[in-house]
PDB file of N, CA and C in Angstrom:
ATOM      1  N   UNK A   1       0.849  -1.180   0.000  1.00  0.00           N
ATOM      2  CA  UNK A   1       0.000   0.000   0.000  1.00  0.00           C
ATOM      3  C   UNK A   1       0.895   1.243   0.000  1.00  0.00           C
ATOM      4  N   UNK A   2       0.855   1.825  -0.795  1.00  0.00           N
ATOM      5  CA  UNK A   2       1.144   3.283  -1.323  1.00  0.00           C
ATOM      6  C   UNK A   2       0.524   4.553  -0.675  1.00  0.00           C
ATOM      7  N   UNK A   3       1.467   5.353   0.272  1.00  0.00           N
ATOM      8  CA  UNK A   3       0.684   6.265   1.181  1.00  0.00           C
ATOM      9  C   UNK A   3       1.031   7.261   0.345  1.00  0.00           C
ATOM     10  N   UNK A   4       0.052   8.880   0.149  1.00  0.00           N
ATOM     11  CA  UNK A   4       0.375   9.412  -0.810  1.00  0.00           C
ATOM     12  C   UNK A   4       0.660  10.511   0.357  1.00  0.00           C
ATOM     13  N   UNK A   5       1.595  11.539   0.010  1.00  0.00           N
ATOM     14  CA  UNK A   5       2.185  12.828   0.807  1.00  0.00           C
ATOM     15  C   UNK A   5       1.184  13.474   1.754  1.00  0.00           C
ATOM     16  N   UNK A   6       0.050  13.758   1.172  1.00  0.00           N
ATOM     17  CA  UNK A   6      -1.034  14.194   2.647  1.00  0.00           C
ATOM     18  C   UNK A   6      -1.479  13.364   3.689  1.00  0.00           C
ATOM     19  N   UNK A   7      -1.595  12.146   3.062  1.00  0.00           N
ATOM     20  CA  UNK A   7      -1.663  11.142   4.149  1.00  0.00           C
ATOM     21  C   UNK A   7      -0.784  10.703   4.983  1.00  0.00           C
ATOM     22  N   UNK A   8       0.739  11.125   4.727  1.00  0.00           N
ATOM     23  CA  UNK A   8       1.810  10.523   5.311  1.00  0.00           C
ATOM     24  C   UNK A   8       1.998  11.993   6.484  1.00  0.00           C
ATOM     25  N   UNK A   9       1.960  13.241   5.515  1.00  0.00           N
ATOM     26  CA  UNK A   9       1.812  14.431   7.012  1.00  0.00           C
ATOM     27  C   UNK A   9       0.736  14.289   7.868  1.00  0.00           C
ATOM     28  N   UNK A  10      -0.008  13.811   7.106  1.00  0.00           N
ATOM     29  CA  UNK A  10      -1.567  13.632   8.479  1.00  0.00           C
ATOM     30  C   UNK A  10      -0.810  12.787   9.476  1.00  0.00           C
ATOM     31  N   UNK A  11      -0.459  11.759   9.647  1.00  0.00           N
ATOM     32  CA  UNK A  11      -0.046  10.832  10.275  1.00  0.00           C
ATOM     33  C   UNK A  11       1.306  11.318  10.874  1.00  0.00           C
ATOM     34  N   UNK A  12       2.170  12.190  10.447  1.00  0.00           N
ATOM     35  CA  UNK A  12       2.776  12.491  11.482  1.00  0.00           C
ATOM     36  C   UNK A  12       2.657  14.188  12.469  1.00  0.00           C
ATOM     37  N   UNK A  13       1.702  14.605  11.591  1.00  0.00           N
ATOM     38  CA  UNK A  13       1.417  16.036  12.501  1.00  0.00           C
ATOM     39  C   UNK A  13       0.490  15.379  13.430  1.00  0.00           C
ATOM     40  N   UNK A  14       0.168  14.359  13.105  1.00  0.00           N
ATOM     41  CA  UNK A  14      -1.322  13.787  14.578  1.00  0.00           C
ATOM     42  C   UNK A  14      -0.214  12.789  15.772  1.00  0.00           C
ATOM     43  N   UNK A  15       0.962  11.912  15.335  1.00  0.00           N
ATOM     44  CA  UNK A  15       1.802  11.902  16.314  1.00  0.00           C
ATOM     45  C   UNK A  15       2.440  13.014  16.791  1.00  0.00           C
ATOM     46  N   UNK A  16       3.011  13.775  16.202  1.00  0.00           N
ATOM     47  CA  UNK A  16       3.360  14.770  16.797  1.00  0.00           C
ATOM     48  C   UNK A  16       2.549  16.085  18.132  1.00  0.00           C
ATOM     49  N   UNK A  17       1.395  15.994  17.911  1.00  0.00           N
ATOM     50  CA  UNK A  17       0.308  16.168  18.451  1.00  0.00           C
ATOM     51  C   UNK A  17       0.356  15.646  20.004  1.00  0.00           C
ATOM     52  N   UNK A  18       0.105  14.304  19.629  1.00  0.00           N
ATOM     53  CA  UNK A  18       0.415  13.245  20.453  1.00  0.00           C
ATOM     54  C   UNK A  18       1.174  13.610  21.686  1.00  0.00           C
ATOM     55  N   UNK A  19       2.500  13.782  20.968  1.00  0.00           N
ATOM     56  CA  UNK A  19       4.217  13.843  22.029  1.00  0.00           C
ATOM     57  C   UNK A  19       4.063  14.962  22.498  1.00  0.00           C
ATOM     58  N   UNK A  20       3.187  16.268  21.979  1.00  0.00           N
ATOM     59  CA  UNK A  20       3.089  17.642  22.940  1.00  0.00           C
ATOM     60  C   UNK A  20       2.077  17.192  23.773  1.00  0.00           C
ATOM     61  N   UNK A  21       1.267  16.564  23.515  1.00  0.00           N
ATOM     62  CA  UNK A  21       0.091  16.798  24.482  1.00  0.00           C
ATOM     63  C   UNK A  21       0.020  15.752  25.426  1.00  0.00           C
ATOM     64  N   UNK A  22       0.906  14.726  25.421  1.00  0.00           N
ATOM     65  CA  UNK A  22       0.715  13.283  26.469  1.00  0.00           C
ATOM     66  C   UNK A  22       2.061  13.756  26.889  1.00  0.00           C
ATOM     67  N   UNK A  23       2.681  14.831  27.681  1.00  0.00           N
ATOM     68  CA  UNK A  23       3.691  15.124  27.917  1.00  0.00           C
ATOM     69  C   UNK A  23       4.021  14.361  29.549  1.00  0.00           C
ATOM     70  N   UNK A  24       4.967  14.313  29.910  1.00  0.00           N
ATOM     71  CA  UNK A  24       6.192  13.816  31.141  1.00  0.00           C
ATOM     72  C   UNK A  24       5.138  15.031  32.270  1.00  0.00           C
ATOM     73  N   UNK A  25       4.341  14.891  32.978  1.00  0.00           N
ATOM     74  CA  UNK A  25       3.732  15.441  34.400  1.00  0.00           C
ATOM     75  C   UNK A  25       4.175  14.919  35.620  1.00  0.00           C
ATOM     76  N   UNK A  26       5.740  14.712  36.073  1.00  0.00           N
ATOM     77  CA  UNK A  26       6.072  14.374  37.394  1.00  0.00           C
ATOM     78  C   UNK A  26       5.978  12.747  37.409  1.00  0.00           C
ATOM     79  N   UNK A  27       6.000  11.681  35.970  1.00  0.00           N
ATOM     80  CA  UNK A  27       6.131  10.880  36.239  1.00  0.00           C
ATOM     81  C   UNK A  27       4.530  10.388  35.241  1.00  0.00           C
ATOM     82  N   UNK A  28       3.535  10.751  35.086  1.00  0.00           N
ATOM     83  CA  UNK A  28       3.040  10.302  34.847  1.00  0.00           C
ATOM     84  C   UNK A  28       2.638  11.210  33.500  1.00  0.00           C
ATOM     85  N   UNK A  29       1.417  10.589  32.483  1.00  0.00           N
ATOM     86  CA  UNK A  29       1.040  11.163  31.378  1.00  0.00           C
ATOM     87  C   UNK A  29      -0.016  12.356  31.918  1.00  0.00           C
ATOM     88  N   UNK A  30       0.497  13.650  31.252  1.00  0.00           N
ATOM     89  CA  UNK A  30      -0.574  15.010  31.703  1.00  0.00           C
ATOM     90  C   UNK A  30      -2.200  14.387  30.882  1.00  0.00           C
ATOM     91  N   UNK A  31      -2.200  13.583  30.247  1.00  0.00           N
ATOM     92  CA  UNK A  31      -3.489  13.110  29.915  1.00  0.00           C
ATOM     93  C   UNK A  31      -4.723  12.093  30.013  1.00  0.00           C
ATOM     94  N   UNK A  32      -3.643  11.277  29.937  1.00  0.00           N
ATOM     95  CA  UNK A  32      -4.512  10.142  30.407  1.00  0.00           C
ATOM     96  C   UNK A  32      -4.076   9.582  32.138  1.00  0.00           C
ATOM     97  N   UNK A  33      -2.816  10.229  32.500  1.00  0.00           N
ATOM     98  CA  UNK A  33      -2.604   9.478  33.854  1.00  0.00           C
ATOM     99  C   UNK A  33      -1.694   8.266  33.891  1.00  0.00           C
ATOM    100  N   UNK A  34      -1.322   7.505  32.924  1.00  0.00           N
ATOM    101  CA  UNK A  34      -0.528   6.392  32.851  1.00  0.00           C
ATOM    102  C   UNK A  34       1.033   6.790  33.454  1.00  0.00           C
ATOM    103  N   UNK A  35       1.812   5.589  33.852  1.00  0.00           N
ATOM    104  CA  UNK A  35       3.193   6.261  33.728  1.00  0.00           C
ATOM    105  C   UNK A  35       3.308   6.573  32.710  1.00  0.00           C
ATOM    106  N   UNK A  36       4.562   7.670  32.821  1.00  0.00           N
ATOM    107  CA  UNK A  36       5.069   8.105  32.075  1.00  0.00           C
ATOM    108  C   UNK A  36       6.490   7.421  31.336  1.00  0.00           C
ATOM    109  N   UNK A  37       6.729   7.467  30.082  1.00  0.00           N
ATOM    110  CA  UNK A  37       5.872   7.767  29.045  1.00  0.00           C
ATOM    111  C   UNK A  37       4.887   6.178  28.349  1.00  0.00           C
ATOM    112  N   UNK A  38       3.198   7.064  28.231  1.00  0.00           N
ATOM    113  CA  UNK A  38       2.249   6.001  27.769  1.00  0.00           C
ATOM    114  C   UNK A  38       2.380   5.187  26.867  1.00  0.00           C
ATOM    115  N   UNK A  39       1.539   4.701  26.317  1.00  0.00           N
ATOM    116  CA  UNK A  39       1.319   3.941  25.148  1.00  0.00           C
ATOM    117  C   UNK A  39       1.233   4.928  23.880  1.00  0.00           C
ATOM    118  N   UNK A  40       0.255   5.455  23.994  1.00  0.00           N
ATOM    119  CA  UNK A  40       0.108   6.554  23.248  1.00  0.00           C
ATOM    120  C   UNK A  40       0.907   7.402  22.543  1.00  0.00           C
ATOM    121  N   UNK A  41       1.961   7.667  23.891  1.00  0.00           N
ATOM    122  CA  UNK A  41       3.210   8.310  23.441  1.00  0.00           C
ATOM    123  C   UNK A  41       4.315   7.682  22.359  1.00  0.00           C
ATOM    124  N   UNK A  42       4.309   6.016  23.211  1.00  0.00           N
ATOM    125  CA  UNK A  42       5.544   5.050  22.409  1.00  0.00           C
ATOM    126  C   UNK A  42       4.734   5.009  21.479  1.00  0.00           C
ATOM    127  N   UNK A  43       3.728   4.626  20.894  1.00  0.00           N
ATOM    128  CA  UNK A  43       3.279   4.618  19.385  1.00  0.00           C
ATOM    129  C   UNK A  43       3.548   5.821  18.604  1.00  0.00           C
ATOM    130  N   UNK A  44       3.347   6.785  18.856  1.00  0.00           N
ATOM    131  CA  UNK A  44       3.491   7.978  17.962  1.00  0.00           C
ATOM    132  C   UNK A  44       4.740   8.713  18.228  1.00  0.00           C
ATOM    133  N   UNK A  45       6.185   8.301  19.082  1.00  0.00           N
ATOM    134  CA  UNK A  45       7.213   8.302  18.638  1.00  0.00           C
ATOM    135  C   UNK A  45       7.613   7.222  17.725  1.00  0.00           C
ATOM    136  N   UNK A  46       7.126   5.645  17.650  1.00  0.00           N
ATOM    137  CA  UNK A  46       7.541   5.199  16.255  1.00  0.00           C
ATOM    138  C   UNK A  46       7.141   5.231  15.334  1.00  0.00           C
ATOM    139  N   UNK A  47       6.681   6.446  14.693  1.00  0.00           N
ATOM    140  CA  UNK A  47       6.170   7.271  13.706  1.00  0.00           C
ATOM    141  C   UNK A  47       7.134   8.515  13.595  1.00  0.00           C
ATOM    142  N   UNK A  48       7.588   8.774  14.297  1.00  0.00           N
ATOM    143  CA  UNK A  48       8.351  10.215  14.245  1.00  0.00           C
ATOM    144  C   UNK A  48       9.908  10.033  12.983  1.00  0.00           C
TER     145      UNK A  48
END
């Protein structure tokens, strides 16, 4: 499957998204609460 250029920035401006907003809060995720760093986070750094 062939990702075409808008689809490939969608996918990384929405991880990127991600890594600002599920940020390091004293140990845990400022969003959801998980340690830090979530799931959420490790998925959309292996996208980066």
């Amino acid at each position: 499957m062939e990702r075409e250029p808008a689809a490939l920035l969608s996918v990384l401006t929405d991880g990127n998204a991600v890594l600002n907003d599920h940020a390091d809060d004293a140990g845990l995720c400022a969003v959801c609460g998980s340690a830090w760093p979530c799931d959420a986070t490790r998925l959309a750094g292996a996208f980066r």
